[in-house]
Protein backbone atom coordinates (compact mmCIF):
# COMPACT_ATOMS: atom_id res chain seq x y z
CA UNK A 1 -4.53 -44.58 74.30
CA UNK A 2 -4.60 -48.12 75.08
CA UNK A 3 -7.39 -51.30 74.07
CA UNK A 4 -7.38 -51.03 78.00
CA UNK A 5 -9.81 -47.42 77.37
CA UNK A 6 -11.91 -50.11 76.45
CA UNK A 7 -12.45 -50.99 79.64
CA UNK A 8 -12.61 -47.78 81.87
CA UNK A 9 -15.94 -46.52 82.91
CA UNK A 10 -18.01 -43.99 80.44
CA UNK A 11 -20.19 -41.31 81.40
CA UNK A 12 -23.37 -41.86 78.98
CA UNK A 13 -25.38 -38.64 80.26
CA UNK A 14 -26.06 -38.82 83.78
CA UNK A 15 -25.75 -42.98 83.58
CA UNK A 16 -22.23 -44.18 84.54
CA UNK A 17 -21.25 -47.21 82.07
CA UNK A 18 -18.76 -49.94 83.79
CA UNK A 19 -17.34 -49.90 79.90
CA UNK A 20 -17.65 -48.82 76.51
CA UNK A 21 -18.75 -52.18 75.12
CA UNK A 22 -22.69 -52.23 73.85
CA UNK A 23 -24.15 -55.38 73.65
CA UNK A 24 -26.20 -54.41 70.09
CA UNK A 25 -29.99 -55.53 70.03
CA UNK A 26 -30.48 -59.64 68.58
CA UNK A 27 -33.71 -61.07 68.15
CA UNK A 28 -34.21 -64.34 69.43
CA UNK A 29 -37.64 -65.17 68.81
CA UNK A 30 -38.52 -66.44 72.30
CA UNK A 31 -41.41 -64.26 74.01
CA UNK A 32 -44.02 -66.26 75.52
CA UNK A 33 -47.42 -66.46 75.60
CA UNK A 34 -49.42 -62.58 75.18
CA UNK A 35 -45.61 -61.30 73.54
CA UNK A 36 -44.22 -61.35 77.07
CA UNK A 37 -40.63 -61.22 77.79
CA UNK A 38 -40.01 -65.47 78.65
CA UNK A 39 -38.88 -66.80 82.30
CA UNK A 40 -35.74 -67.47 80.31
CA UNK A 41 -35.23 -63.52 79.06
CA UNK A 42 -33.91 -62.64 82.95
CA UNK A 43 -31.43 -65.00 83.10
CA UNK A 44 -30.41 -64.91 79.38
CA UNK A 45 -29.77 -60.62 79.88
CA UNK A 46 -28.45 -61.59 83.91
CA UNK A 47 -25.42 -63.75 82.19
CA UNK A 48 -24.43 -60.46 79.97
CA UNK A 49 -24.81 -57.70 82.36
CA UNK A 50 -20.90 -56.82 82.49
CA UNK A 51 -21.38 -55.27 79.27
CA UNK A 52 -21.03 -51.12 79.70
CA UNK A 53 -24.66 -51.49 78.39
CA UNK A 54 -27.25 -53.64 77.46
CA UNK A 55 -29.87 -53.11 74.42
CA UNK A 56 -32.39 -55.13 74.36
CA UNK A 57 -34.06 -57.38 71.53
CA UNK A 58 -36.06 -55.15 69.38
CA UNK A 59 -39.95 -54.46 71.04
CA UNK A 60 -43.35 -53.81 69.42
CA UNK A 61 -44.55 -50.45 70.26
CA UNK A 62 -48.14 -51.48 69.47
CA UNK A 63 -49.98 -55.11 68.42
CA UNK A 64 -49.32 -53.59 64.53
CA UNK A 65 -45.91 -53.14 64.84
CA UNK A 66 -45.14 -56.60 65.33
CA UNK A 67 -43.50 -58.29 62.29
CA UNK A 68 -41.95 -61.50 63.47
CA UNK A 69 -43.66 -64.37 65.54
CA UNK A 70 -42.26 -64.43 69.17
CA UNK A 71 -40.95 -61.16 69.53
CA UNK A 72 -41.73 -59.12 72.66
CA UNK A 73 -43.95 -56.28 73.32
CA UNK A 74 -43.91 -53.53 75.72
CA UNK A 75 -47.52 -51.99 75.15
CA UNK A 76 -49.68 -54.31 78.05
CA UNK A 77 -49.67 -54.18 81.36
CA UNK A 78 -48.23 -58.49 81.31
CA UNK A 79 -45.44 -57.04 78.99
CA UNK A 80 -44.14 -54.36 81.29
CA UNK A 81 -44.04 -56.79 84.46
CA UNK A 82 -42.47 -59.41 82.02
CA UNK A 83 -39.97 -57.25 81.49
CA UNK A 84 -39.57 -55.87 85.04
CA UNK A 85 -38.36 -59.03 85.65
CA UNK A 86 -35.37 -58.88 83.22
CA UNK A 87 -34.75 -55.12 84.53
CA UNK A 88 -34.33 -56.18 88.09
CA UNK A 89 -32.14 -59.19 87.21
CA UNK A 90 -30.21 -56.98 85.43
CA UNK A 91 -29.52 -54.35 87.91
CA UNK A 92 -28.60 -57.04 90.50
CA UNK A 93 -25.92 -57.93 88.23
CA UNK A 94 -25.09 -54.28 88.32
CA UNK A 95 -25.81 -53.65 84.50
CA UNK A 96 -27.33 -50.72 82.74
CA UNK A 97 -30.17 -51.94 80.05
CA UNK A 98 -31.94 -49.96 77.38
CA UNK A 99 -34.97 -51.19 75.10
CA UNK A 100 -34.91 -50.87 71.43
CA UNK A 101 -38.46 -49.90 70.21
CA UNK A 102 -39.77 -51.15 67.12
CA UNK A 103 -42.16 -50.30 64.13
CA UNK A 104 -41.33 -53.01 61.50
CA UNK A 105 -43.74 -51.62 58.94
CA UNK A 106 -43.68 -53.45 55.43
CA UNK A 107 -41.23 -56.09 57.03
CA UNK A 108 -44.36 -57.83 58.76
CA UNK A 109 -47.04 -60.99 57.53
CA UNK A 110 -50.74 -60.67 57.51
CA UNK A 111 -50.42 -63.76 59.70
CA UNK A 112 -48.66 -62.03 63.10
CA UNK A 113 -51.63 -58.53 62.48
CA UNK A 114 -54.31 -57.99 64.22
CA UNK A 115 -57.49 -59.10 62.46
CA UNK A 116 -55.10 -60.52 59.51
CA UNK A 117 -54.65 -56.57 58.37
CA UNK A 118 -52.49 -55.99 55.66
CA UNK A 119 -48.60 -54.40 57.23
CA UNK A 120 -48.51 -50.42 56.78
CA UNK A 121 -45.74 -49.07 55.47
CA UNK A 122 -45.18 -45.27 54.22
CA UNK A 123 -46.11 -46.36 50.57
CA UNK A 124 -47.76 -49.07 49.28
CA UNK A 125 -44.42 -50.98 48.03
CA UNK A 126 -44.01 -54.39 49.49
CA UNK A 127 -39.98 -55.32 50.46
CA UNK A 128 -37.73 -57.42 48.81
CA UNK A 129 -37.56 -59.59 51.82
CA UNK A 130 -38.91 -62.83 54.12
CA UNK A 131 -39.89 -62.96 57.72
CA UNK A 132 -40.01 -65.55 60.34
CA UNK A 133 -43.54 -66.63 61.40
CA UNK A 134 -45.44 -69.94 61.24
CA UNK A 135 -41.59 -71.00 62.40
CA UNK A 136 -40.30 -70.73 59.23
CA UNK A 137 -38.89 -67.67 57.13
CA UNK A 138 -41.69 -66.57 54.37
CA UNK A 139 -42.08 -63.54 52.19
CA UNK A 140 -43.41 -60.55 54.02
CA UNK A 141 -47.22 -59.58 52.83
CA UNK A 142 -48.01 -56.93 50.66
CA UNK A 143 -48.44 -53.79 52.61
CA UNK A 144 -51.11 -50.78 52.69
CA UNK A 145 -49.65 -47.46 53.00
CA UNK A 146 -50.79 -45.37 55.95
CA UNK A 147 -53.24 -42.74 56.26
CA UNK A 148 -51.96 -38.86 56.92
CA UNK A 149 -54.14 -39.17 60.04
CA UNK A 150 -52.60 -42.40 61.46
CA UNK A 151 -49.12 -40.87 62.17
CA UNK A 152 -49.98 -39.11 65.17
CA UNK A 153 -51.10 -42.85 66.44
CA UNK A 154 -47.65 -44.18 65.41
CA UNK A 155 -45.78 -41.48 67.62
CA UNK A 156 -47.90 -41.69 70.49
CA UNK A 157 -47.17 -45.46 70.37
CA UNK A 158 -43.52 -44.70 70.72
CA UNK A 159 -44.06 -42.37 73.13
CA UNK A 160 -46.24 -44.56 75.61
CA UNK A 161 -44.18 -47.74 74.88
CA UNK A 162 -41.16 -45.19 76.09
CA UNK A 163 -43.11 -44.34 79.47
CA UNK A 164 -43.79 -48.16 80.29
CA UNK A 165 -40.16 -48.44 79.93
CA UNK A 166 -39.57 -46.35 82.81
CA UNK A 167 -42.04 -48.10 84.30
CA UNK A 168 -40.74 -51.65 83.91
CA UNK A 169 -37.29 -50.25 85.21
CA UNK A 170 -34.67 -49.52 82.01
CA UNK A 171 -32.37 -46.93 82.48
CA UNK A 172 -33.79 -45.65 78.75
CA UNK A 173 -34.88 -46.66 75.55
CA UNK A 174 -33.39 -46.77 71.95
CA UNK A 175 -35.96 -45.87 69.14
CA UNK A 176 -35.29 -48.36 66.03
CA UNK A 177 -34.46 -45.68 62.95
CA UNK A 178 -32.60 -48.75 61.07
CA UNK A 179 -32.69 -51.90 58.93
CA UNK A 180 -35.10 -51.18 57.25
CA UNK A 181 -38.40 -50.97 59.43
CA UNK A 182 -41.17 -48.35 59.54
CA UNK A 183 -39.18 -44.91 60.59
CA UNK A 184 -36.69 -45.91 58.10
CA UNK A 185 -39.23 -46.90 55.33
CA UNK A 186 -40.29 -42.90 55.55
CA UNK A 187 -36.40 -41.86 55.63
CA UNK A 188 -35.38 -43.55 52.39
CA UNK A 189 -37.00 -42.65 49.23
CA UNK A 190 -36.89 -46.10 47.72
CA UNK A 191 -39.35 -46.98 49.99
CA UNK A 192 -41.02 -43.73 50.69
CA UNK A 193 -43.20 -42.28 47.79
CA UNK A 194 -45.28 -40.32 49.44
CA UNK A 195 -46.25 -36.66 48.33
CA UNK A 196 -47.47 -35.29 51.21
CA UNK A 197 -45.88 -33.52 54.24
CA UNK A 198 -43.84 -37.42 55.20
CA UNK A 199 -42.39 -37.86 51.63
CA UNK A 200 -40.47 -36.29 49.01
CA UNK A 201 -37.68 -33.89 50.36
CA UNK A 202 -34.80 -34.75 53.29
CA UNK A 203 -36.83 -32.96 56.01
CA UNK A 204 -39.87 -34.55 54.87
CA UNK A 205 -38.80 -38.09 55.01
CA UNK A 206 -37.08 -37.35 58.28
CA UNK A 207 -40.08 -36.28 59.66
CA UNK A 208 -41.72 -39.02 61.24
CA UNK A 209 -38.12 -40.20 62.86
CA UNK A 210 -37.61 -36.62 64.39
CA UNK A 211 -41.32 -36.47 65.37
CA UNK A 212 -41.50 -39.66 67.83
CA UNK A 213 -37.88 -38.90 69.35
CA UNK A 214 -39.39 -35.69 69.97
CA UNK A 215 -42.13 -37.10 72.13
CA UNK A 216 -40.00 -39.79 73.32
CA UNK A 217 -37.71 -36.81 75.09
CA UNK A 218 -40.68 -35.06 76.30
CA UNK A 219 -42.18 -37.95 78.42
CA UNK A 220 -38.84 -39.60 79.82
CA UNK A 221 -35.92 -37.10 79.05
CA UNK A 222 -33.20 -36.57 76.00
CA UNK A 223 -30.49 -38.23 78.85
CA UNK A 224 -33.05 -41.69 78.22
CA UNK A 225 -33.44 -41.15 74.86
CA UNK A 226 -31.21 -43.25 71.65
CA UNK A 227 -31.75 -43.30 68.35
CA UNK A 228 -30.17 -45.91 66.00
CA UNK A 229 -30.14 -45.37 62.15
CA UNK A 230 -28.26 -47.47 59.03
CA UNK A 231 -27.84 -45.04 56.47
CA UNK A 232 -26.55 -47.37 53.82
CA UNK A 233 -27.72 -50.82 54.83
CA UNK A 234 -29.97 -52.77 52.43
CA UNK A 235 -31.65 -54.73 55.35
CA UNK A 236 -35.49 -54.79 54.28
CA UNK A 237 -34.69 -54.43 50.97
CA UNK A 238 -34.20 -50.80 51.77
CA UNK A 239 -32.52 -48.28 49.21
CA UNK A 240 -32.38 -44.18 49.36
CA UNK A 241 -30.61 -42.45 46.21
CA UNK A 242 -28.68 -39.62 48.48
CA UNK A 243 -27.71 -41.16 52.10
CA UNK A 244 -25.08 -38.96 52.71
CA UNK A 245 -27.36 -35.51 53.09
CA UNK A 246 -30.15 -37.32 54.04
CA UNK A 247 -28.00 -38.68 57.27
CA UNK A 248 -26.32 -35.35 57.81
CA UNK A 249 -29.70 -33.75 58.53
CA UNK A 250 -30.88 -36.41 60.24
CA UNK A 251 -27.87 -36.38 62.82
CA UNK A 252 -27.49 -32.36 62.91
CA UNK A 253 -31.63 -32.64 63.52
CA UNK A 254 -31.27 -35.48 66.52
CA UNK A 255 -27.98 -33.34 67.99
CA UNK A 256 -30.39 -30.95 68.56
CA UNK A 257 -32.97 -32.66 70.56
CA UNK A 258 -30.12 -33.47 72.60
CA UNK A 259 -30.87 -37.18 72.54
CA UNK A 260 -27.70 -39.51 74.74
CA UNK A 261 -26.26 -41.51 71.51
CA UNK A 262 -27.15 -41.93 68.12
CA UNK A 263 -26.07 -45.46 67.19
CA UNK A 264 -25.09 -46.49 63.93
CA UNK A 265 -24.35 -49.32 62.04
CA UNK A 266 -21.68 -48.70 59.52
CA UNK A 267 -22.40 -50.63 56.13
CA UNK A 268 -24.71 -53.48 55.70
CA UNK A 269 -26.33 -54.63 59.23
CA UNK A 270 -24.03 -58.17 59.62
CA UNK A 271 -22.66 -57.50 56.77
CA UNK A 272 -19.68 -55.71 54.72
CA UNK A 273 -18.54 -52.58 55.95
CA UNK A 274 -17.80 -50.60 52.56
CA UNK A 275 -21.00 -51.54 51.08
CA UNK A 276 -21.72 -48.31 49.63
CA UNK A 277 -19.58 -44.65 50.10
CA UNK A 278 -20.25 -42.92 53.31
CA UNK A 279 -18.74 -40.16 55.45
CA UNK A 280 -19.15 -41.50 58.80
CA UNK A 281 -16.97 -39.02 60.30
CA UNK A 282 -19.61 -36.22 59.00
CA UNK A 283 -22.15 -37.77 61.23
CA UNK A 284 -19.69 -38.08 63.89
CA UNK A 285 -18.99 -34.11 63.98
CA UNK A 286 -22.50 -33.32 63.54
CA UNK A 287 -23.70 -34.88 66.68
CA UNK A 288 -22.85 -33.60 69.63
CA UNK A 289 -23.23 -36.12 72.08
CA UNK A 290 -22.27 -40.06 72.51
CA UNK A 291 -21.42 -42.06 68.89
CA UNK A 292 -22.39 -45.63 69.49
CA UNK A 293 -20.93 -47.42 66.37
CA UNK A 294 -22.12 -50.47 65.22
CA UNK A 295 -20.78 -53.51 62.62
CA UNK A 296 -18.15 -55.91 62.43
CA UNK A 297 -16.16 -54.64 65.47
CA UNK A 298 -13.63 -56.72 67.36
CA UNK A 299 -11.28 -55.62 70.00
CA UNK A 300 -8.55 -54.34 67.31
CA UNK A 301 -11.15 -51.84 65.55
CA UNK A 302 -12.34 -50.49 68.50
CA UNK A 303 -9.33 -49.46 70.25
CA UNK A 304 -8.08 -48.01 66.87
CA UNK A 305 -11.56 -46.11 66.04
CA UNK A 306 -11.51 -45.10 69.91
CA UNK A 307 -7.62 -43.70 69.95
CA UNK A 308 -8.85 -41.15 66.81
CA UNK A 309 -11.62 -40.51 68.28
CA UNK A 310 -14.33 -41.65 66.04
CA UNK A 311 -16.78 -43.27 68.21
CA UNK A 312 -17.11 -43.07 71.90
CA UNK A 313 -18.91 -46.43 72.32
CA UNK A 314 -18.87 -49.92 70.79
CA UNK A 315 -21.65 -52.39 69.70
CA UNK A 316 -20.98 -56.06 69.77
CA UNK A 317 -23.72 -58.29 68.78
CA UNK A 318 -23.60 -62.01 67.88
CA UNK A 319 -20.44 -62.52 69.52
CA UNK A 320 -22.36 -61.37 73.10
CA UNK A 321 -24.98 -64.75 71.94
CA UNK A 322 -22.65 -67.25 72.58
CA UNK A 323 -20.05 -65.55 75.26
CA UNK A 324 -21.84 -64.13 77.60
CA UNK A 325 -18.91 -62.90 79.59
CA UNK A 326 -17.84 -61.19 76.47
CA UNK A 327 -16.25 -57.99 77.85
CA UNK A 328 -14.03 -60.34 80.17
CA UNK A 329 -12.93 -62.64 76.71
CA UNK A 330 -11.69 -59.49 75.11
CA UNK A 331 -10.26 -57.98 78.21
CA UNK A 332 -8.02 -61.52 78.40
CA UNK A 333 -7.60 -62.30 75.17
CA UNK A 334 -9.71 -65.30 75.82
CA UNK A 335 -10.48 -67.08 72.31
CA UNK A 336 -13.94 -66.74 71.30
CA UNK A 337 -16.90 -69.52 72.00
CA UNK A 338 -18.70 -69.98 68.08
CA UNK A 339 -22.42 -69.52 68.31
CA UNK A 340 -25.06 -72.56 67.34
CA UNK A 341 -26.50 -70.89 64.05
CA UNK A 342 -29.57 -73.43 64.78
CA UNK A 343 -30.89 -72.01 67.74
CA UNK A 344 -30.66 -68.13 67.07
CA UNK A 345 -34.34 -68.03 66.49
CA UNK A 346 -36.76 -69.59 68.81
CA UNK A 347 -37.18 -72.43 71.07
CA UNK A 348 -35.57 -72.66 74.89
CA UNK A 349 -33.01 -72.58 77.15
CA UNK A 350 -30.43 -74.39 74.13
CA UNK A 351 -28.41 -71.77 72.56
CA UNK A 352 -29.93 -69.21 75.31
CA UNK A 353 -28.69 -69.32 77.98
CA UNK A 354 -26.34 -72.71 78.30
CA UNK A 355 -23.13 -71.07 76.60
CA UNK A 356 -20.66 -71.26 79.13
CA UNK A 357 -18.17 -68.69 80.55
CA UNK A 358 -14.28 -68.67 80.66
CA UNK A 359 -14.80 -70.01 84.33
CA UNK A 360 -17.39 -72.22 83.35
């Protein structure tokens, strides 16, 4: 096998992929007014639409999942016709678009909550990290942990935010199981202390993560349906004593469901690779369907990792910022435009949508 397999179309469930390049959710801070995709979020996801497939920016499920200031929703009616827009413009370009859902949990400032409420998290253990709101990064708030009888809310969130997806045109959605947000918070016991039916064992912790892909499949379909997870990233300031079982149950669990890809970022999210020992292989075998694999990929890594067969599809994120013919670069051996590290999180069209192609 070739780098050119790289290339070739890829049957993800019943959706036909031009490629097997992913361009990986990035958070740019720029919804508008009401957490409404902006008039700039077409045109931004338009310009990148050759990748195989597009996942979008991570989106609030629900007003409290919301963690960062200008970061989009998908749970009002303005939200889904925002995004509509970016759909369309996208499928014009002939692209294929997924949108992560989000929970961020602990990661969250009393200052983006409704009512100034306290963040919920699965136990009452604030994160070892900051935020951006007020633009500027803070300390996240000090959260409450959540009621037994709140977690049906949190997976009927998921699920409706999954139906307005269909709605507002995606081809699917990926649920956000990584970096250290909500549905992670309950999979990793440094974060999870709970002693009830959502804490203590692997199948407890896992719970809450197999419960809302659960309803997520049963109102739009397991062929819609992606999961990501970081078993060993510290994003969040995230920890679990035992990834390695905790992961294998997770992905033998998810296989089952029949979900289209699990997607996983392998080692620190931006970050090193080996940060910590971990059979990724072992997660490979257990599920069934489409690996999606995720972290410091280039063109070399991929067409090695694809020629043994350890992940089907690739993730590129920052690089997808500032080339937004990205798939073309690689397929040319085109150098590489940097990105401006100064406009990654909010403001306007600068660093957005201005980086140029190969043909100008």
């Amino acid at each position: 096998m070739t780098e050119q397999a790289l290339f070739e179309p890829y049957a993800l469930g019943g959706l036909m992929l031009a490629n097997r390049i992913v361009m990986a959710p990035l958070t740019r801070n720029r919804a508008a007014a009401g957490l409404v995709p902006s008039a700039l979020a077409a045109t931004y996801y338009a310009q990148r639409a050759s990748a195989g497939l597009i996942i979008t920016e991570a989106t609030q499920v629900s007003a409290q999942a919301q963690g960062y200031q200008d970061t989009p929703g998908l749970y009002a009616p303005e939200q889904i016709a925002g995004w509509r827009k970016v759909t369309d413009a996208v499928h014009a370009k002939g692209g294929r678009i997924f949108v992560q859902l989000w929970h961020v949990g602990r990661v969250s400032h009393v200052d983006v909550q409704p009512g100034g409420a306290a963040p919920v998290a699965p136990s009452a253990i604030r994160a070892a990290t900051k935020t951006f709101v007020n633009n500027g990064f803070v300390d996240v708030s000090e959260p409450r942990a959540l009621e037994l009888d709140e977690l049906p809310g949190i997976v009927n969130d998921f699920r409706q935010a999954a139906a307005n997806a269909i709605v507002a045109g995606f081809d699917g959605v990926e649920i956000h199981g990584a970096n250290g947000y909500l549905l992670e918070q309950f999979i990793k016991d440094g974060s999870n202390h709970r002693t009830d039916a959502y804490g203590g064992s692997i199948e407890n912790r896992a719970r809450l993560l197999l419960e809302v892909t659960a309803a997520v499949v049963s109102e739009i379909g397991a062929e819609r349906t992606g999961v990501r997870i970081s078993p060993v990233s510290p994003a969040g300031g995230i920890s679990c004593s035992a990834p390695q079982p905790q992961y294998d149950y997770i992905a033998e669990q998810l296989s089952a469901l029949g979900i289209v890809y699990l997607h996983v970022v392998e080692g620190a999210t931006g970050g090193a690779r080996n940060v910590a020992p971990f059979d990724y292989d072992a997660l490979r075998h257990r599920f069934k369907q489409t690996y999606l694999a995720n972290n410091g990929y280039d063109l070399e890594l991929a067409t090695a990792r694809l020629d043994e067969g350890k992940a089907d599809l690739f993730a590129f994120g920052r690089p997808f910022i500032s080339n937004p013919d990205l798939v073309e670069r690689l397929k040319t051996d085109a150098p590489l435009a940097p990105l401006d590290p100064a406009t990654l999180y909010g403001g306007g069209a600068a660093g957005y949508i201005d980086y140029p192609t190969i043909s100008g």
